[in-house]
C-alpha atoms as a PDB file:
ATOM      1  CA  UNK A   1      13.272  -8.454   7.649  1.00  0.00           C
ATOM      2  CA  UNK A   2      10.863  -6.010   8.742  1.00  0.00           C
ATOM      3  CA  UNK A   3      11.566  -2.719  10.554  1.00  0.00           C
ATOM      4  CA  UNK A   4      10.460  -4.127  14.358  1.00  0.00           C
ATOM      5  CA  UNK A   5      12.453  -7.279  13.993  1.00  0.00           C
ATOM      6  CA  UNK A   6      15.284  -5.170  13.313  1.00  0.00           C
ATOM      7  CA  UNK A   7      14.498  -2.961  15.913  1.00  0.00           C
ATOM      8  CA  UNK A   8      14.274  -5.757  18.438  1.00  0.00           C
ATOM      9  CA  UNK A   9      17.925  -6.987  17.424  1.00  0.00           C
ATOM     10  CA  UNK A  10      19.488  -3.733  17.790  1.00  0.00           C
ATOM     11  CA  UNK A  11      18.019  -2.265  21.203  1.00  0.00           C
ATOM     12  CA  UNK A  12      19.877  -3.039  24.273  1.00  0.00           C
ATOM     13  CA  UNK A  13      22.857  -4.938  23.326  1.00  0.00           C
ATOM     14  CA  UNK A  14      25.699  -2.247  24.297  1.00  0.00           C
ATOM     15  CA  UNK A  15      26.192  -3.270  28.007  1.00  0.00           C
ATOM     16  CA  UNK A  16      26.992  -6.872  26.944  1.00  0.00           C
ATOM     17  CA  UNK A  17      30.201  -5.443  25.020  1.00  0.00           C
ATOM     18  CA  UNK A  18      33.344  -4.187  25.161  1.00  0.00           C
ATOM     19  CA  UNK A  19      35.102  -6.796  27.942  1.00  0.00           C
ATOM     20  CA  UNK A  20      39.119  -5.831  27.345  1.00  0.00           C
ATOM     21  CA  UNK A  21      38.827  -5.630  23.380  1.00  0.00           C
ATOM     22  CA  UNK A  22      39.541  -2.088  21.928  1.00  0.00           C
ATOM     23  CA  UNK A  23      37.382  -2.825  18.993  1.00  0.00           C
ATOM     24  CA  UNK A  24      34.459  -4.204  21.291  1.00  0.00           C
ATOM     25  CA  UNK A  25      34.980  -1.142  23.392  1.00  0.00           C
ATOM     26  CA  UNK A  26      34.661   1.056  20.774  1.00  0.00           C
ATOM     27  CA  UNK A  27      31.611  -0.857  18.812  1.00  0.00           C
ATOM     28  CA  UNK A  28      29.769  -1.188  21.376  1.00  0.00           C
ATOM     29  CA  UNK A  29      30.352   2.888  21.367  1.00  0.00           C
ATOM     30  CA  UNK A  30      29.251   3.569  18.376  1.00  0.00           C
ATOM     31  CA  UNK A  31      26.178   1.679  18.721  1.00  0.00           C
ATOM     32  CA  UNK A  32      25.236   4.287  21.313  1.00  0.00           C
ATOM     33  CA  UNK A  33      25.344   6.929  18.767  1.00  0.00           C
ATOM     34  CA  UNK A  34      22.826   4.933  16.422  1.00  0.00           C
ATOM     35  CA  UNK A  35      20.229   6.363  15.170  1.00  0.00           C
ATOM     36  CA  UNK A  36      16.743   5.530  16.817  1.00  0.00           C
ATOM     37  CA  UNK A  37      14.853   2.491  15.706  1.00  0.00           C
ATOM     38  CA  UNK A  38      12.058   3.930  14.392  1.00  0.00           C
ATOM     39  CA  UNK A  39      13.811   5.391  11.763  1.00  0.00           C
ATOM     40  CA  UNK A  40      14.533   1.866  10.546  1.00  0.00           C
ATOM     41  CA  UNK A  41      11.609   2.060   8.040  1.00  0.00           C
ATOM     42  CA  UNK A  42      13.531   4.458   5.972  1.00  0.00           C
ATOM     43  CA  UNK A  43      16.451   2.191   5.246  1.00  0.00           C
ATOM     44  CA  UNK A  44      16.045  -0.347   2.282  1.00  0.00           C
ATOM     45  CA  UNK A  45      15.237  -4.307   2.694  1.00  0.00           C
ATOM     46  CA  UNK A  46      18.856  -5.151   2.086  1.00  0.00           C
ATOM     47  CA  UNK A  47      20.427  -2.273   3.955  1.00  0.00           C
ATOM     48  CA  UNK A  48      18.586  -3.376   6.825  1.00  0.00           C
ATOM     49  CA  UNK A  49      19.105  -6.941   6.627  1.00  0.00           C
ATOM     50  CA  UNK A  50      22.985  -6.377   6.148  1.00  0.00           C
ATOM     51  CA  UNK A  51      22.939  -3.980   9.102  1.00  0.00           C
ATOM     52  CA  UNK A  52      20.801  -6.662  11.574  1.00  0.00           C
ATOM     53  CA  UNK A  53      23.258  -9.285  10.186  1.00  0.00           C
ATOM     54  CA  UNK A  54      26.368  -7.011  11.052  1.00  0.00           C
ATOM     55  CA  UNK A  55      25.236  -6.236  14.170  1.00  0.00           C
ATOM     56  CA  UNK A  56      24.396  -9.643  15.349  1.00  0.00           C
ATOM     57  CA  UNK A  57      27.802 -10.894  14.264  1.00  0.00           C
ATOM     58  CA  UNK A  58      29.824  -8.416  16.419  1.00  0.00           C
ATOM     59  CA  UNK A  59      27.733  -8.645  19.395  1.00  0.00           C
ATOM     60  CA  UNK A  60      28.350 -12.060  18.827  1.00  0.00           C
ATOM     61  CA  UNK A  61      32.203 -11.519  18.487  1.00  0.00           C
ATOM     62  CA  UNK A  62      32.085  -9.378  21.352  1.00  0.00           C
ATOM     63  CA  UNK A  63      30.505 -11.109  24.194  1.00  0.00           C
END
């Protein structure tokens, strides 16, 4: 996965979280404290692709 697709999967999502669930509430927390995109590049292929993965699942969890 390269660093913009990853980028694009993890901007934006926060407002879509955290209905009643206290571990939605507090995910979609966290991902306000993530580091900026950009600095995707410096995390390895599989880091990254474990993190989009992640990521995806809970917002999908979470909606």
């Amino acid at each position: 996965m390269t660093a913009a697709a990853l980028a694009i999967l993890l901007t934006g999502c926060a407002a879509t979280m955290g209905g009643g669930d206290a571990g939605c509430a507090s995910y979609a927390e966290a991902r306000l404290a993530r580091p900026p995109a950009e600095s995707v590049a410096e995390v390895p292929p599989a880091w990254a692709g474990w993190i989009a993965d992640l990521d995806d699942r809970m917002m999908g969890t979470c909606r």
